[in-house]
Protein backbone atom coordinates (compact mmCIF):
# COMPACT_ATOMS: atom_id res chain seq x y z
CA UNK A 1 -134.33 -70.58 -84.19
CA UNK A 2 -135.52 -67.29 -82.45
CA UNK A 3 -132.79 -64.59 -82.17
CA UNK A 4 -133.65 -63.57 -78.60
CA UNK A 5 -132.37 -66.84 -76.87
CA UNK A 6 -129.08 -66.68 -78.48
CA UNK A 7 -128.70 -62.74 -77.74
CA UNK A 8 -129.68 -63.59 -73.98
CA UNK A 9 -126.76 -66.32 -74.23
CA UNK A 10 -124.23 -64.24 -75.65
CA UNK A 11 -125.11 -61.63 -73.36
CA UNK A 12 -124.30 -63.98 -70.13
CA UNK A 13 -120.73 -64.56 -71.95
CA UNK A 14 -120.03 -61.02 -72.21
CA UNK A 15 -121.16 -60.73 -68.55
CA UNK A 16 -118.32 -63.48 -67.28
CA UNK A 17 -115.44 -62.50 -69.42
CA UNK A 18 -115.75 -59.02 -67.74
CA UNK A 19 -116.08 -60.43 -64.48
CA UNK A 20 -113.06 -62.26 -64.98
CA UNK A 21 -110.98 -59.53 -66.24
CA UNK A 22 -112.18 -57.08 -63.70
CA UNK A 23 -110.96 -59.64 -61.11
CA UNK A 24 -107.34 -60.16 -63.12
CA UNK A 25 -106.74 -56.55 -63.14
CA UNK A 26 -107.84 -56.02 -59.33
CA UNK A 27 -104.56 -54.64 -57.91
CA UNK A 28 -102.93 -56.49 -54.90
CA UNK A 29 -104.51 -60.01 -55.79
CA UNK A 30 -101.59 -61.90 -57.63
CA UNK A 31 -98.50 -60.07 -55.38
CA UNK A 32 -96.73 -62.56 -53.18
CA UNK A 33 -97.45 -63.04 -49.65
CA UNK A 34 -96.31 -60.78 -47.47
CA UNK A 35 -94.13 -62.52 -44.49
CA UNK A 36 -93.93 -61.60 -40.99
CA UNK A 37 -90.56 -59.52 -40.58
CA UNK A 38 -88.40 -61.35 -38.22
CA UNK A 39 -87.56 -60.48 -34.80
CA UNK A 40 -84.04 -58.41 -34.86
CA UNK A 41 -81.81 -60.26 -32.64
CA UNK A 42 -80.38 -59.06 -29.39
CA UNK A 43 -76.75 -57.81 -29.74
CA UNK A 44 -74.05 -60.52 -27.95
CA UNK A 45 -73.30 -58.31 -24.64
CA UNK A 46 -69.39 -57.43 -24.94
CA UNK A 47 -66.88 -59.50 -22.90
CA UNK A 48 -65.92 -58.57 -19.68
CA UNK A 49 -62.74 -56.39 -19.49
CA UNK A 50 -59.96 -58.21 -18.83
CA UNK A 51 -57.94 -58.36 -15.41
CA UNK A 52 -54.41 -57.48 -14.93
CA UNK A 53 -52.26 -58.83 -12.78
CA UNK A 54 -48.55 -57.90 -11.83
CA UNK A 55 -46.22 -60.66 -10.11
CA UNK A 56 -43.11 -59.04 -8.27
CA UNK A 57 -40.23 -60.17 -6.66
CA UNK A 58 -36.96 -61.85 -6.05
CA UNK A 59 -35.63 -65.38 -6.52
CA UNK A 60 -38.97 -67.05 -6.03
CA UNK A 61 -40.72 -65.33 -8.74
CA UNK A 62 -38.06 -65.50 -10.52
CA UNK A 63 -38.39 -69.48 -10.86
CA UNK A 64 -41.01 -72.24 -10.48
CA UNK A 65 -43.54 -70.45 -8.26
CA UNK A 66 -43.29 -67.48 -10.57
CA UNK A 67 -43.93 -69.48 -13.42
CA UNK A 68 -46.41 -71.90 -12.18
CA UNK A 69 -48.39 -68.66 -10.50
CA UNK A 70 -48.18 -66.55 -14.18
CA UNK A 71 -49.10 -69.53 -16.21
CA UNK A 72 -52.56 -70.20 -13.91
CA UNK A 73 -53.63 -66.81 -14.05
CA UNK A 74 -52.98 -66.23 -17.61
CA UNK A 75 -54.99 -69.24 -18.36
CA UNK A 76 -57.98 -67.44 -16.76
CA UNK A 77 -60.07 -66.18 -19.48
CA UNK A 78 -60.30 -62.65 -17.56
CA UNK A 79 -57.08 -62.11 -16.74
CA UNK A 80 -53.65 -61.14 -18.26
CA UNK A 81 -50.52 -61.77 -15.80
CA UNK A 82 -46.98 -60.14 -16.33
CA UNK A 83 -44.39 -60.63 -13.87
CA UNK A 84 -41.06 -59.09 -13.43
CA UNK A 85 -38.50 -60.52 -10.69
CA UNK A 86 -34.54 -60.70 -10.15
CA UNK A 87 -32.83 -63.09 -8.12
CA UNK A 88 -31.00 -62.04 -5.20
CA UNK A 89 -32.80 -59.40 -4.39
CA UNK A 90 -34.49 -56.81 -1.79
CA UNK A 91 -34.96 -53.14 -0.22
CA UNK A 92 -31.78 -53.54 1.49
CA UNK A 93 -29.68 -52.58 -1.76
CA UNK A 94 -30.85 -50.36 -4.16
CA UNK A 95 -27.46 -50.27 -5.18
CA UNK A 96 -27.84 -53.61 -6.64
CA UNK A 97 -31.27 -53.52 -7.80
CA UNK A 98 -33.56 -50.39 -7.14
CA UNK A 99 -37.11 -52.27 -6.07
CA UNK A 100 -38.51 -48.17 -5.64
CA UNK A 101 -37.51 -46.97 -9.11
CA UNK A 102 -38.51 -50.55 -11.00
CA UNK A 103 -42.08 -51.55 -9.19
CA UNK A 104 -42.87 -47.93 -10.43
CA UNK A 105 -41.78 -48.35 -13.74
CA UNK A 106 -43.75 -51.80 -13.61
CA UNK A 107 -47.17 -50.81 -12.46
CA UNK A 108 -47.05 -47.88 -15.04
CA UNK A 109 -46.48 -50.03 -17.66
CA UNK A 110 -48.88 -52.68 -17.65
CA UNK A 111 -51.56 -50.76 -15.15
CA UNK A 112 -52.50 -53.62 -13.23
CA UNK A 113 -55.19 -54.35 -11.48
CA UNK A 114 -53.50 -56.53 -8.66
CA UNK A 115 -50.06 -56.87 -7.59
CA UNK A 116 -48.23 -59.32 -6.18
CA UNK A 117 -45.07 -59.05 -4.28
CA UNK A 118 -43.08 -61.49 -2.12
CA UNK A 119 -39.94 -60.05 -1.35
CA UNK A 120 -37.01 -59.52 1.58
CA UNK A 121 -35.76 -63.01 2.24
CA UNK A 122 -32.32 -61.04 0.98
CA UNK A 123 -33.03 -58.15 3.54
CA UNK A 124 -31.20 -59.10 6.54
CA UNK A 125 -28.25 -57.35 6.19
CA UNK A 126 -26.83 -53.69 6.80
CA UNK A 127 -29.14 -51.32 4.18
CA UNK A 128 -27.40 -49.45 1.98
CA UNK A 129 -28.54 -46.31 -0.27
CA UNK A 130 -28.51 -46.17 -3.99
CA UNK A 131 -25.03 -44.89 -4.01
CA UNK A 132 -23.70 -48.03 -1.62
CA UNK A 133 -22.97 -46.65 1.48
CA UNK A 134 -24.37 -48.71 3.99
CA UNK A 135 -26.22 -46.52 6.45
CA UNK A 136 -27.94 -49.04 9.54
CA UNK A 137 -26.49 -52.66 9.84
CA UNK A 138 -28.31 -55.40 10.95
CA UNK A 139 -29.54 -55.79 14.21
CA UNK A 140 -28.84 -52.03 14.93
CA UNK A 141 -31.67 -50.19 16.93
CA UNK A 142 -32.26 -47.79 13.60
CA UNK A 143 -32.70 -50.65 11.19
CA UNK A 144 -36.22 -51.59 11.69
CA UNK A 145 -36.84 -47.70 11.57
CA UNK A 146 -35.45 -47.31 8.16
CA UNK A 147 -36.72 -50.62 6.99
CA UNK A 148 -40.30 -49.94 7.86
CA UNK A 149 -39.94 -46.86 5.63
CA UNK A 150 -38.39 -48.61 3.05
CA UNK A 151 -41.51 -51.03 2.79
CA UNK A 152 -44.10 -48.17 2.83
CA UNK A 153 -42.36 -46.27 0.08
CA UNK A 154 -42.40 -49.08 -1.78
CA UNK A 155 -45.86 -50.25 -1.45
CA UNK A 156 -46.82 -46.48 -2.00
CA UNK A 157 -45.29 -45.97 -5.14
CA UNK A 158 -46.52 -49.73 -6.48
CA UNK A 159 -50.70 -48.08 -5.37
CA UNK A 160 -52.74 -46.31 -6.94
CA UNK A 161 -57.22 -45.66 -6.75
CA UNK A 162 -58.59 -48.91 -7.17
CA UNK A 163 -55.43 -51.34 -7.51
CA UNK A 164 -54.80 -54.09 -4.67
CA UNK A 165 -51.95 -55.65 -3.23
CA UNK A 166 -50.80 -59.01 -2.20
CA UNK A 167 -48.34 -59.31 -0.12
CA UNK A 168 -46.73 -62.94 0.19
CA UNK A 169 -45.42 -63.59 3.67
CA UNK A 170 -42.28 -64.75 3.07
CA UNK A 171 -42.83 -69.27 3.86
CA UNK A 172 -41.01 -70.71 6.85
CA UNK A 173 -38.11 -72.34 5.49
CA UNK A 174 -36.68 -74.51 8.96
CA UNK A 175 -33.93 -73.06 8.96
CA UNK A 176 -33.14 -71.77 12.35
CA UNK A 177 -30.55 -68.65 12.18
CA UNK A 178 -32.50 -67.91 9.24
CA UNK A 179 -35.79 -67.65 10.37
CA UNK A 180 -34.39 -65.43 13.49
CA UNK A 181 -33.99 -62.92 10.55
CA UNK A 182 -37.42 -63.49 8.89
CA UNK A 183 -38.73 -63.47 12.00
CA UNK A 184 -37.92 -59.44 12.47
CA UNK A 185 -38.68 -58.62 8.51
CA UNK A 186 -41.83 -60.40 8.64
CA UNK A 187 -43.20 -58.74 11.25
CA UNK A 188 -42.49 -55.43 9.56
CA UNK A 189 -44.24 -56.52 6.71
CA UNK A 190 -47.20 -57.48 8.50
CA UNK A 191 -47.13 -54.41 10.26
CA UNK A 192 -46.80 -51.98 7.27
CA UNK A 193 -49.52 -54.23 5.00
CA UNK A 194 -52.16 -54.10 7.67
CA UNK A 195 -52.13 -50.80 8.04
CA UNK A 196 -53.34 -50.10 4.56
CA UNK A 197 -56.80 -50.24 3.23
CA UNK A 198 -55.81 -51.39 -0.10
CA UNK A 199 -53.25 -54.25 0.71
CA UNK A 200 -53.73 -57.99 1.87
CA UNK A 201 -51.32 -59.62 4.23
CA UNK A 202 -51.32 -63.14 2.82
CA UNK A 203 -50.47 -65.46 6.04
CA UNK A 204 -48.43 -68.51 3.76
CA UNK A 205 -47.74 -69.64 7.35
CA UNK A 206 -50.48 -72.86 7.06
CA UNK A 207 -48.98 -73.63 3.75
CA UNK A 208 -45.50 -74.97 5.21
CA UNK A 209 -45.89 -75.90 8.33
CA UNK A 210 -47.42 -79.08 10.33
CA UNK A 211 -49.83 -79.24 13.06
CA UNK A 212 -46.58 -79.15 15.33
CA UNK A 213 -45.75 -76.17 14.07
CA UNK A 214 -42.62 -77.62 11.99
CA UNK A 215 -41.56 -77.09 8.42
CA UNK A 216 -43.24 -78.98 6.46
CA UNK A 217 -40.81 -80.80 4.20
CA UNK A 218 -43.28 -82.72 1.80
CA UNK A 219 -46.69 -82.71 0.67
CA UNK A 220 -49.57 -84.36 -1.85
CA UNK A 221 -49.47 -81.88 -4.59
CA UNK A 222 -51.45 -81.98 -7.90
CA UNK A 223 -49.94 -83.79 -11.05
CA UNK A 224 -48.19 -85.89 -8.79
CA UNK A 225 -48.84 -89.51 -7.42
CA UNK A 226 -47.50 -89.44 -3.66
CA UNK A 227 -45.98 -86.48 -1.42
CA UNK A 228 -42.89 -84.82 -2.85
CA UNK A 229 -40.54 -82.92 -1.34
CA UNK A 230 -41.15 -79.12 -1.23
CA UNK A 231 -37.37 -77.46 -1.31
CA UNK A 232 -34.30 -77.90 -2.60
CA UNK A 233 -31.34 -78.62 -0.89
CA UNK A 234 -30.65 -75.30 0.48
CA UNK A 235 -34.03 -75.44 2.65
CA UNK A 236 -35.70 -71.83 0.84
CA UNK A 237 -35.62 -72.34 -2.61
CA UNK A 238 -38.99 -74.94 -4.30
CA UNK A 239 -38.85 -77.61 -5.93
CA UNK A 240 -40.38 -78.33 -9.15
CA UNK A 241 -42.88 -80.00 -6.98
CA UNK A 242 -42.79 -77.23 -3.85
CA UNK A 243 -43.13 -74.35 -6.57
CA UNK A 244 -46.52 -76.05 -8.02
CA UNK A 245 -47.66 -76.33 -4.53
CA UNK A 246 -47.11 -72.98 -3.68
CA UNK A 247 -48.91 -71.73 -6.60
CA UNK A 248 -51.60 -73.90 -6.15
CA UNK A 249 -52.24 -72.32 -2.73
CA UNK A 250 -52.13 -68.37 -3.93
CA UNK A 251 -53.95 -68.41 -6.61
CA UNK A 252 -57.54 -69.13 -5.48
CA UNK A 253 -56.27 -65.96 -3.15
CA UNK A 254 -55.46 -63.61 -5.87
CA UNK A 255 -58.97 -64.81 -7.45
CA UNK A 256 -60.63 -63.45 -4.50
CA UNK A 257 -59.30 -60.38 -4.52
CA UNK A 258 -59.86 -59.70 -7.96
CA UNK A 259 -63.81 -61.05 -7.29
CA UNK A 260 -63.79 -63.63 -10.21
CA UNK A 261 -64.39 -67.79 -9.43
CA UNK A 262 -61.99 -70.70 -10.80
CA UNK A 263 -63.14 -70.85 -14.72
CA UNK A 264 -64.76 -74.30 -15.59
CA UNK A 265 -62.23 -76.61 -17.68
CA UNK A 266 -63.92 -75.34 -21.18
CA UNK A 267 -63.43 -71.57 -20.21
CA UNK A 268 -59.61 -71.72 -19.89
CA UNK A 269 -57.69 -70.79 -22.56
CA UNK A 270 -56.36 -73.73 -24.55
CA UNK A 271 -52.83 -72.87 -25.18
CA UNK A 272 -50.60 -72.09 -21.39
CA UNK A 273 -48.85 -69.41 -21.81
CA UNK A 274 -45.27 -68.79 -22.25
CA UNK A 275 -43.56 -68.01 -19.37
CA UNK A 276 -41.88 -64.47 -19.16
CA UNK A 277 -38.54 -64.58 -20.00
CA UNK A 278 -36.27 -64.89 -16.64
CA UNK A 279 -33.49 -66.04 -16.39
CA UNK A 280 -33.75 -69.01 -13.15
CA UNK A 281 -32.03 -68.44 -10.61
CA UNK A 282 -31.07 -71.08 -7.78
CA UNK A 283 -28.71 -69.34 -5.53
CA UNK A 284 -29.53 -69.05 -2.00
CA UNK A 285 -31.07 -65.86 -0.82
CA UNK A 286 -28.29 -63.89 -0.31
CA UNK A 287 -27.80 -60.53 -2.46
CA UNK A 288 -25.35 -60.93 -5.17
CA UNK A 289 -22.99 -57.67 -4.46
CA UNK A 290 -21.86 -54.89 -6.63
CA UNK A 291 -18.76 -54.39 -7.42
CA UNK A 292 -16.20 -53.89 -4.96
CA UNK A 293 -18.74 -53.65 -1.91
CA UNK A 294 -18.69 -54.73 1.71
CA UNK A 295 -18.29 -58.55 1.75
CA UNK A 296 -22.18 -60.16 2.53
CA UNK A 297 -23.47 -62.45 4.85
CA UNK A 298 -25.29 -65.58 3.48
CA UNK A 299 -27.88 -66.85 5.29
């Protein structure tokens, strides 16, 4: 056999086996895919800041409506609620209890947002000053002077940039000597409320009265199959029933003025609250006196 055949053959071998290690070593062919680099994902936007909310006054913060009123708001996802009340109580005796020096310790405290205040269904009486001596009584020309400035100090040292204020007008009650008193305090209130910029006169009028113009004595509330009776014996103080009711109606107000909607069922916290710690209180609304003082007229 002829030597240049086989030279030409082994020559095309040699050719190949270089070709294929040439192509081995070729840098980059073997690596692993490279993969398209994710997108980063957005950052979650941070929760809205919380709302506060500060509940204040006597007897009817103190019990049911207090409660019912804290434990709705606090089961807002957006809000916190604190509340601070004491039965018996007004601007006519800071003797007793000092409304000026605690609202001011409150709102510094806990910074809220909104306040809420019903108060001075103990105020008709003779006013008194922090050391008891009774300066105006009741009915006098002067009182409605000094009470008026009793109600804008208050109200000025529970403001500050930014906060509101609700003010509850205090709920017809029926009884007739009575209202003759809330009559004349609830006007002042009005008065001094709508004269501010930052304070809302909440009219709880429509909430307890008929289309006569009567106190109404019972109503379809929620949680409960037919009407139930609103107040307790002593025609002021809510029932279990009335103090639901009440809440019921101030809350979508207090919304409002904080600019946030009703939360859908899933948004509300799952655990109610627990109820600040005060002491109920079912007395009528008549101050409780200090020691030794002037004997008190209940209403």
């Amino acid at each position: 056999m002829s030597t240049r055949p086989l030279r030409a053959l082994l020559f095309l071998a040699f050719l190949s086996t270089a070709a294929q290690a040439a192509a081995d070593s070729a840098p980059g062919l073997n690596a692993s895919p490279v993969l398209p680099t994710a997108p980063a994902q957005a950052a979650a936007p941070a929760p809205a800041p919380r709302r506060t909310v500060l509940l204040l006054g006597d007897s009817l913060i103190a019990t049911g409506f207090g409660e019912y009123l804290q434990n709705q708001l606090a089961a807002h996802p957006r809000i916190r609620c604190e509340r601070r009340a004491k039965s018996s109580t007004g601007l006519a005796r800071p003797d007793f209890f000092d409304w000026l020096e605690v609202g001011q310790q409150e709102v510094q405290q806990h910074q809220p947002d909104v306040v809420v205040v019903i108060l001075g269904g103990n105020d008709g009486q003779a006013l008194h000053t922090r050391q008891g001596r009774a300066t105006v009584a009741w009915g006098k020309p002067d009182w409605q002077g000094e009470y008026r400035q009793r109600l804008t100090e208050f109200v000025t040292a529970i403001s500050a940039p930014g906060r509101k204020i609700v003010w509850l007008e205090l709920p017809a009650t029926g009884r007739q000597r009575f209202e003759q008193k809330l009559a004349v305090i609830r006007d002042l209130q009005r008065e001094v409320i709508a004269a501010r910029g930052d304070a809302v006169h909440l009219d709880t009028r429509p909430y307890f009265t008929d289309a006569r113009g009567k106190a109404l004595k019972q109503a379809r509330v929620e949680g409960f199959r037919k009407p139930m009776r609103l107040r307790m014996t002593d025609g002021v103080h809510f029932t279990v029933a009335g103090g639901r009711y009440f809440a019921n109606k101030v809350y979508p107000e207090v919304l409002g003025v904080l600019g946030l909607e009703h939360p859908e069922p899933e948004e509300q916290h799952t655990t109610r609250p627990a109820a600040a710690k005060v002491k109920p209180a079912m007395q009528a609304l008549a101050p409780v006196a200090p020691a030794a003082p002037e004997a008190l007229t209940k209403p």
